[in-house]
N, C-alpha and C. Protein backbone atom coordinates (compact mmCIF):
# COMPACT_ATOMS: atom_id res chain seq x y z
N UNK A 1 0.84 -1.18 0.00
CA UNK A 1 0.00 0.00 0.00
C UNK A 1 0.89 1.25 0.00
N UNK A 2 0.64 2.21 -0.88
CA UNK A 2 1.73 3.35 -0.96
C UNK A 2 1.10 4.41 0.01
N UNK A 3 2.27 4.82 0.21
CA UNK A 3 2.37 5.95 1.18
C UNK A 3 1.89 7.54 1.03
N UNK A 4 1.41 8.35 1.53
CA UNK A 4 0.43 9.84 1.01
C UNK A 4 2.89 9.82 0.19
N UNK A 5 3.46 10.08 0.90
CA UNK A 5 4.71 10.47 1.10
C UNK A 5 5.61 10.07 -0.79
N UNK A 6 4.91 8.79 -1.00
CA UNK A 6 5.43 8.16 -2.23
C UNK A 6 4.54 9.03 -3.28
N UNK A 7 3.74 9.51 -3.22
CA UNK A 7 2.96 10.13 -4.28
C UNK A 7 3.18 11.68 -4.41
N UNK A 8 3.59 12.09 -5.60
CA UNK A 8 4.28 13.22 -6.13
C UNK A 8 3.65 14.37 -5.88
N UNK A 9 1.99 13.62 -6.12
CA UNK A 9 1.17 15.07 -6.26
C UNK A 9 0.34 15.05 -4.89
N UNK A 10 0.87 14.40 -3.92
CA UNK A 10 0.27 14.66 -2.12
C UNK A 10 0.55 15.98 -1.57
N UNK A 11 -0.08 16.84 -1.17
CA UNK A 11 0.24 18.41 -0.88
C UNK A 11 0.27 17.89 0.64
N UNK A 12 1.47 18.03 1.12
CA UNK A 12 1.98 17.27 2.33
C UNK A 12 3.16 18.65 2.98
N UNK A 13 3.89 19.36 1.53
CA UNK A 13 4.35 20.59 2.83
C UNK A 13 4.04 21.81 3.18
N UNK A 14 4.57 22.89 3.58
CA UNK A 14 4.12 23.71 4.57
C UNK A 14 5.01 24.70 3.20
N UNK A 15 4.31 25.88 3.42
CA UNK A 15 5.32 26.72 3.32
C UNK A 15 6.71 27.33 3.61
N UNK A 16 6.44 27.26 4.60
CA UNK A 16 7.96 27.43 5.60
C UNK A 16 8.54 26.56 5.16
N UNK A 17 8.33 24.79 4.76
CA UNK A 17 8.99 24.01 4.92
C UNK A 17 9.46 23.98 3.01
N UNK A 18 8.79 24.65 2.78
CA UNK A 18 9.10 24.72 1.04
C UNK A 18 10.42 25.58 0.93
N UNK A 19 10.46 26.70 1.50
CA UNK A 19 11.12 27.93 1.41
C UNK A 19 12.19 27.37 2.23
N UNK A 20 12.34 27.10 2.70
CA UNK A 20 13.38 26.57 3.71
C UNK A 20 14.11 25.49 2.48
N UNK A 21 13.56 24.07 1.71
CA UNK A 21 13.75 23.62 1.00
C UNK A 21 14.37 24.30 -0.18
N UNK A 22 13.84 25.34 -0.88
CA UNK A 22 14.69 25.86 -1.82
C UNK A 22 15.42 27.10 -1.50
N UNK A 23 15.38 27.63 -0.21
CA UNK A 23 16.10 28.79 -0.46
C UNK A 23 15.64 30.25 -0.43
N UNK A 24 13.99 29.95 -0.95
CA UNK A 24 13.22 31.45 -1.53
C UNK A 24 12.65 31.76 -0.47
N UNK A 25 12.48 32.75 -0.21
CA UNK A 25 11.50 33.91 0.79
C UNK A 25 9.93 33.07 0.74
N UNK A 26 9.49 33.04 1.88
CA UNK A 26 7.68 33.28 1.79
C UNK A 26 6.92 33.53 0.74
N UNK A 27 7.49 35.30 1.14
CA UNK A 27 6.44 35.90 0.45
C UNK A 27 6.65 35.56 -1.39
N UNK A 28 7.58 35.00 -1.91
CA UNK A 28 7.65 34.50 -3.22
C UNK A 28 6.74 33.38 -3.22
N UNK A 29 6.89 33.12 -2.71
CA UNK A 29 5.77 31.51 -2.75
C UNK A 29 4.07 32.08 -2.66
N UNK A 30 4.06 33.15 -1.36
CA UNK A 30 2.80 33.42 -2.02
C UNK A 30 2.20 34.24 -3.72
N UNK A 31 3.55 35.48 -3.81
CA UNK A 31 3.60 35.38 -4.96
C UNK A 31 3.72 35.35 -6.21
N UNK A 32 3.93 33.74 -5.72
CA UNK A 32 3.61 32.81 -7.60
C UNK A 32 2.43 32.17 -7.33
N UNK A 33 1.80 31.90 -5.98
CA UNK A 33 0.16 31.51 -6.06
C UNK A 33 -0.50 32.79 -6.50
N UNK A 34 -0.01 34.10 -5.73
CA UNK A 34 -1.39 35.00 -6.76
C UNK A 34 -1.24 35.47 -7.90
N UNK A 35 0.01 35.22 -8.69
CA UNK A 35 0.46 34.79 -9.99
C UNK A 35 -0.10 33.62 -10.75
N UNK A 36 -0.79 33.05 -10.04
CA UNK A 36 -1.46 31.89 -11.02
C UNK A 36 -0.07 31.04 -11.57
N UNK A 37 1.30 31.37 -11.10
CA UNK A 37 2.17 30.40 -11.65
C UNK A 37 2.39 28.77 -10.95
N UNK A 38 2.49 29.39 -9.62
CA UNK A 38 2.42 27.45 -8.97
C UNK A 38 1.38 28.09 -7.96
N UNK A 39 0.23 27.21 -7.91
CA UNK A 39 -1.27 26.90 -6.94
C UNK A 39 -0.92 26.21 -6.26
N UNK A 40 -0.62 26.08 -5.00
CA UNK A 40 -0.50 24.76 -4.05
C UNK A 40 -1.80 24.62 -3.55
N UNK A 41 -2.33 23.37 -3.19
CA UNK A 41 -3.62 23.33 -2.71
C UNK A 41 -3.77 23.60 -1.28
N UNK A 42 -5.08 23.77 -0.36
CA UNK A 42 -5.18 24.16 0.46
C UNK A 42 -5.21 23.28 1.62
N UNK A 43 -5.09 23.51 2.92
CA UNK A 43 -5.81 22.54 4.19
C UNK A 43 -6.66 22.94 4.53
N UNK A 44 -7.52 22.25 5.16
CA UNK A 44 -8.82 22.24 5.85
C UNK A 44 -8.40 24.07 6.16
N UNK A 45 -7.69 24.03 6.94
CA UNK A 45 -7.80 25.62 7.94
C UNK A 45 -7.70 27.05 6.83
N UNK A 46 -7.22 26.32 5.34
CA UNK A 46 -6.78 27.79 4.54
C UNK A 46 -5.48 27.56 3.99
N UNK A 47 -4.95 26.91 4.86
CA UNK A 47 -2.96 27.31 4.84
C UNK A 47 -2.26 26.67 3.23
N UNK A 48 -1.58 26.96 2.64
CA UNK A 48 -1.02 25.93 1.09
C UNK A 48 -0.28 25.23 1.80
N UNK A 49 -0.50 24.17 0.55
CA UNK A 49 0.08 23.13 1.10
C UNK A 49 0.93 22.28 -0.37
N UNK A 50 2.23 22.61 -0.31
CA UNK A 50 3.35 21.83 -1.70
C UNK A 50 2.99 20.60 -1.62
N UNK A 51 2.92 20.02 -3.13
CA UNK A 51 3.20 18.56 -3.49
C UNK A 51 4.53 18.66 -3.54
N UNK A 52 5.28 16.77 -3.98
CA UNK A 52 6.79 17.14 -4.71
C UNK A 52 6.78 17.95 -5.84
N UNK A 53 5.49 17.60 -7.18
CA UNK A 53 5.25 18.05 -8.18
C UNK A 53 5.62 19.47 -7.98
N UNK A 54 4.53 20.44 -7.09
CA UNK A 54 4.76 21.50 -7.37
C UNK A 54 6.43 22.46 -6.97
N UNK A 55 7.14 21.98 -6.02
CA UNK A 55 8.29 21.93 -5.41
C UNK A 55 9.08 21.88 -6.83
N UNK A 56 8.75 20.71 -7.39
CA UNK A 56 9.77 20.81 -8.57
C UNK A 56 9.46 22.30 -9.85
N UNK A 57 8.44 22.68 -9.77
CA UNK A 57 7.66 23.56 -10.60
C UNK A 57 8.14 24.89 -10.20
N UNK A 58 8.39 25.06 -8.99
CA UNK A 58 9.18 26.19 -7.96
C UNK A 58 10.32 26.09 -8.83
N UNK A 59 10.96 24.89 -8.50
CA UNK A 59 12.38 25.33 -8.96
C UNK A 59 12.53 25.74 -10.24
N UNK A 60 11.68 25.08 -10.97
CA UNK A 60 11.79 26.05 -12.71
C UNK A 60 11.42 27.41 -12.98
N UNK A 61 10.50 27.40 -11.98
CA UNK A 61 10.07 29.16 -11.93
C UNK A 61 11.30 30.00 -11.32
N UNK A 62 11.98 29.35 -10.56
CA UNK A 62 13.60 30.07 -9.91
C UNK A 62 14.36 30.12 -10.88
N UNK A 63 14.52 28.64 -10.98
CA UNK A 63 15.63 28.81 -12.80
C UNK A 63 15.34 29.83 -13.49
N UNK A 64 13.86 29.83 -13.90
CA UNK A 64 13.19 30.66 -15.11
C UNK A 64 13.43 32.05 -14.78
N UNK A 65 13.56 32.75 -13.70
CA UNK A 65 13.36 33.86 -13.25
C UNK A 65 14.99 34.09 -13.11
N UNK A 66 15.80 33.01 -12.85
CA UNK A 66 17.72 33.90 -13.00
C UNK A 66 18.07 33.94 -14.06
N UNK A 67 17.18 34.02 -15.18
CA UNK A 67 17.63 34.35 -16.72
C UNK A 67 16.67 35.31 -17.11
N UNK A 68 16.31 35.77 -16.34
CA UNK A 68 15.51 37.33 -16.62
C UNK A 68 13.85 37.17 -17.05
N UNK A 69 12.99 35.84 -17.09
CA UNK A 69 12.24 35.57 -17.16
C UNK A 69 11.17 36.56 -16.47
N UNK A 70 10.27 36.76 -16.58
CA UNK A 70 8.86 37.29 -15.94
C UNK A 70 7.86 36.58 -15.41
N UNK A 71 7.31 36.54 -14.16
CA UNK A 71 5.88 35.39 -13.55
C UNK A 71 5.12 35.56 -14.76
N UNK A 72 4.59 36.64 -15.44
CA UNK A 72 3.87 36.49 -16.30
C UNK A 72 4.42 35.66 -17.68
N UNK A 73 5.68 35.25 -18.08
CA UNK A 73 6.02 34.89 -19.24
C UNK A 73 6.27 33.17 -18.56
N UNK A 74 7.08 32.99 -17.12
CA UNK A 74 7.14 31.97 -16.81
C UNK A 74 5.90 31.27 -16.77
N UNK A 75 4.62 31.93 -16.29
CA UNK A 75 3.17 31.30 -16.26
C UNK A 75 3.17 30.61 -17.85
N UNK A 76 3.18 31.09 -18.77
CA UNK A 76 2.81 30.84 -19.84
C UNK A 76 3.68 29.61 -20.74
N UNK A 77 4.92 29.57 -20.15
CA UNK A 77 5.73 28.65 -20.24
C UNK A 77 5.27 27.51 -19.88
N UNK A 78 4.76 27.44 -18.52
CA UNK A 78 4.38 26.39 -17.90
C UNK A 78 3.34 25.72 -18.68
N UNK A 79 2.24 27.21 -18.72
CA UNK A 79 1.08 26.65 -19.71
C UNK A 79 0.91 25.94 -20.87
N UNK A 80 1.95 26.24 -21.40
CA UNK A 80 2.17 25.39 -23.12
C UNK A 80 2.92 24.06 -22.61
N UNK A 81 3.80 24.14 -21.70
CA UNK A 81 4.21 22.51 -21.51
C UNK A 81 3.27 21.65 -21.13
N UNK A 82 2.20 22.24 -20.39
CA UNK A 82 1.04 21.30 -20.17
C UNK A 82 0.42 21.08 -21.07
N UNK A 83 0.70 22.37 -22.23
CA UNK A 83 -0.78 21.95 -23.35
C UNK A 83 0.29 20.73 -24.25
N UNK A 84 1.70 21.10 -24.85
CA UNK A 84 2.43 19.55 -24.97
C UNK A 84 2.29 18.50 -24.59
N UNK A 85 2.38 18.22 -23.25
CA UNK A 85 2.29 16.83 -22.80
C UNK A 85 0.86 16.83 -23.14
N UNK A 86 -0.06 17.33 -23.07
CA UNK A 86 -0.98 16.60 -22.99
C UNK A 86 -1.55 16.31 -24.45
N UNK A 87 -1.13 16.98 -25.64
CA UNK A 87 -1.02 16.93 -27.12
C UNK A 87 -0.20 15.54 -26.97
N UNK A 88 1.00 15.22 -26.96
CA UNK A 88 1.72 14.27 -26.86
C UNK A 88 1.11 12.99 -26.32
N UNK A 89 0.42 13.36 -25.50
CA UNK A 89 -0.29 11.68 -25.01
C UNK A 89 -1.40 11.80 -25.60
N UNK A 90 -2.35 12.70 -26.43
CA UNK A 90 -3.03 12.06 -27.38
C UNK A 90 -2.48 11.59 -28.50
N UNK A 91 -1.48 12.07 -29.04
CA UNK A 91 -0.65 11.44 -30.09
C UNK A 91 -0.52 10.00 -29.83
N UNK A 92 0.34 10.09 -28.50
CA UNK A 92 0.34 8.79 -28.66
C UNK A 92 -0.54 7.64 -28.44
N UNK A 93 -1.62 8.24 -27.68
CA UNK A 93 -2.74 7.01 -28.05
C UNK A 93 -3.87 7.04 -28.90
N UNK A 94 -3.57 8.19 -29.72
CA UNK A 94 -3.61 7.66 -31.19
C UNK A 94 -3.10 6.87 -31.97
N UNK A 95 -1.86 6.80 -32.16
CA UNK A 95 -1.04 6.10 -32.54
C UNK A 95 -1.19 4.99 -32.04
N UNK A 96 -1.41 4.67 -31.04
CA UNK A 96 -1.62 3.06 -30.45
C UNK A 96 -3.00 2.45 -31.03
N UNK A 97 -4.02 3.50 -30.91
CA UNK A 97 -5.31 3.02 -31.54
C UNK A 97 -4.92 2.16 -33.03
N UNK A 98 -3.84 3.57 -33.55
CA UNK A 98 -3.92 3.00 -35.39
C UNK A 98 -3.19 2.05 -35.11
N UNK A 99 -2.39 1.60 -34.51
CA UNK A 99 -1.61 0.23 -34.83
C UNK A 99 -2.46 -0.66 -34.76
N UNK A 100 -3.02 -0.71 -33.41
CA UNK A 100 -3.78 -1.31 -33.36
C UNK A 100 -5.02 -2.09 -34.51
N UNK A 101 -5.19 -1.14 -34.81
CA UNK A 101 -6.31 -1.30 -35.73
C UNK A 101 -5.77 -1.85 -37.71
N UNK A 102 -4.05 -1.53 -37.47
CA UNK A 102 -3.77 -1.86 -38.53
C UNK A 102 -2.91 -3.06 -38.23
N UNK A 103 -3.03 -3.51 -37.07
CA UNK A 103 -2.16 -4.80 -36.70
C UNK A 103 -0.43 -4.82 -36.71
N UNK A 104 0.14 -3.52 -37.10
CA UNK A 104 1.36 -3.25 -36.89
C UNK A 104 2.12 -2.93 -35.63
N UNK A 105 2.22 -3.34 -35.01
CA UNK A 105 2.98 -2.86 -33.69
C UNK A 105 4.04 -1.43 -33.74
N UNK A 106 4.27 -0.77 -32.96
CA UNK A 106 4.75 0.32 -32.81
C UNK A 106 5.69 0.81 -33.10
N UNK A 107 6.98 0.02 -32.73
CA UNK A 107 8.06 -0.08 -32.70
C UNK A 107 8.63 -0.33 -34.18
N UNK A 108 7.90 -1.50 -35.02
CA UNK A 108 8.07 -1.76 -36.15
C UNK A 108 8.02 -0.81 -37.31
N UNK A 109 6.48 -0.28 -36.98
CA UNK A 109 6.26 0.88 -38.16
C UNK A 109 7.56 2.27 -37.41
N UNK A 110 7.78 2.59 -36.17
CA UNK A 110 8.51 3.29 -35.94
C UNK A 110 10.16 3.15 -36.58
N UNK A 111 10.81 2.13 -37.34
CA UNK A 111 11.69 1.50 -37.59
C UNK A 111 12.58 1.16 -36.42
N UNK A 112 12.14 0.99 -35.13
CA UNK A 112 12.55 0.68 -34.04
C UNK A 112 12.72 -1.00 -34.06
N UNK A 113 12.05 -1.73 -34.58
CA UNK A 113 11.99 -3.43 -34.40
C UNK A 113 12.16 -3.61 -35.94
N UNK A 114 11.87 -4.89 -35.49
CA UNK A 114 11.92 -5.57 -36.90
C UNK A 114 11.50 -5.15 -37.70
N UNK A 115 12.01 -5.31 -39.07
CA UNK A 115 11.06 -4.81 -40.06
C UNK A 115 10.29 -5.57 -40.84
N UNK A 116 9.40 -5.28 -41.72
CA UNK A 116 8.61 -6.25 -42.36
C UNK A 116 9.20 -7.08 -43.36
């Protein structure tokens, strides 16, 4: 049985305990929540609360921001990588459908395996 702790997207830390983790001030953490750039979800009482996910999302917004980046340009960054991946996994199960349906396996028509 996995642990809240093993799962990436468990909003399990604290603020303090985020900022302390990377380095950044508080008040940055709050904000890039009223930036709409990283949302941590809430607790019962109000307080945010980091996944690992978003922790890692921090740090790209830090990266993003020591090369002169903007919350508003980093937001949008973020935004299109989500709209990618998630383009990308319809691709690819599209692509699984058509094999499927054309009896070619993936790898093959990819010139990855055998060939015909």
């Amino acid at each position: 049985m996995p642990l809240p702790m093993d799962d990436e997207h468990a909003a399990l830390f604290t603020v303090g305990q985020v900022a302390d983790m990377l380095h950044v001030q508080q008040a940055f953490l709050r904000r890039i929540d009223d930036q709409r750039v990283v949302s941590p979800r809430r607790s019962a009482g109000g307080q945010r609360r980091y996944s690992r996910n978003e922790i890692g999302r921090i740090q790209q917004v830090v990266t993003l921001m020591g090369e002169g980046m903007t919350l508003p340009a980093i937001r949008r960054i973020i935004e299109l990588q989500h709209e990618l991946a998630e383009v990308t996994r319809e691709r690819d199960e599209l692509a699984a459908r058509l094999d499927a349906l054309a009896g070619t396996p993936r790898n093959a028509r990819d010139g990855q395996g055998p060939s015909r």
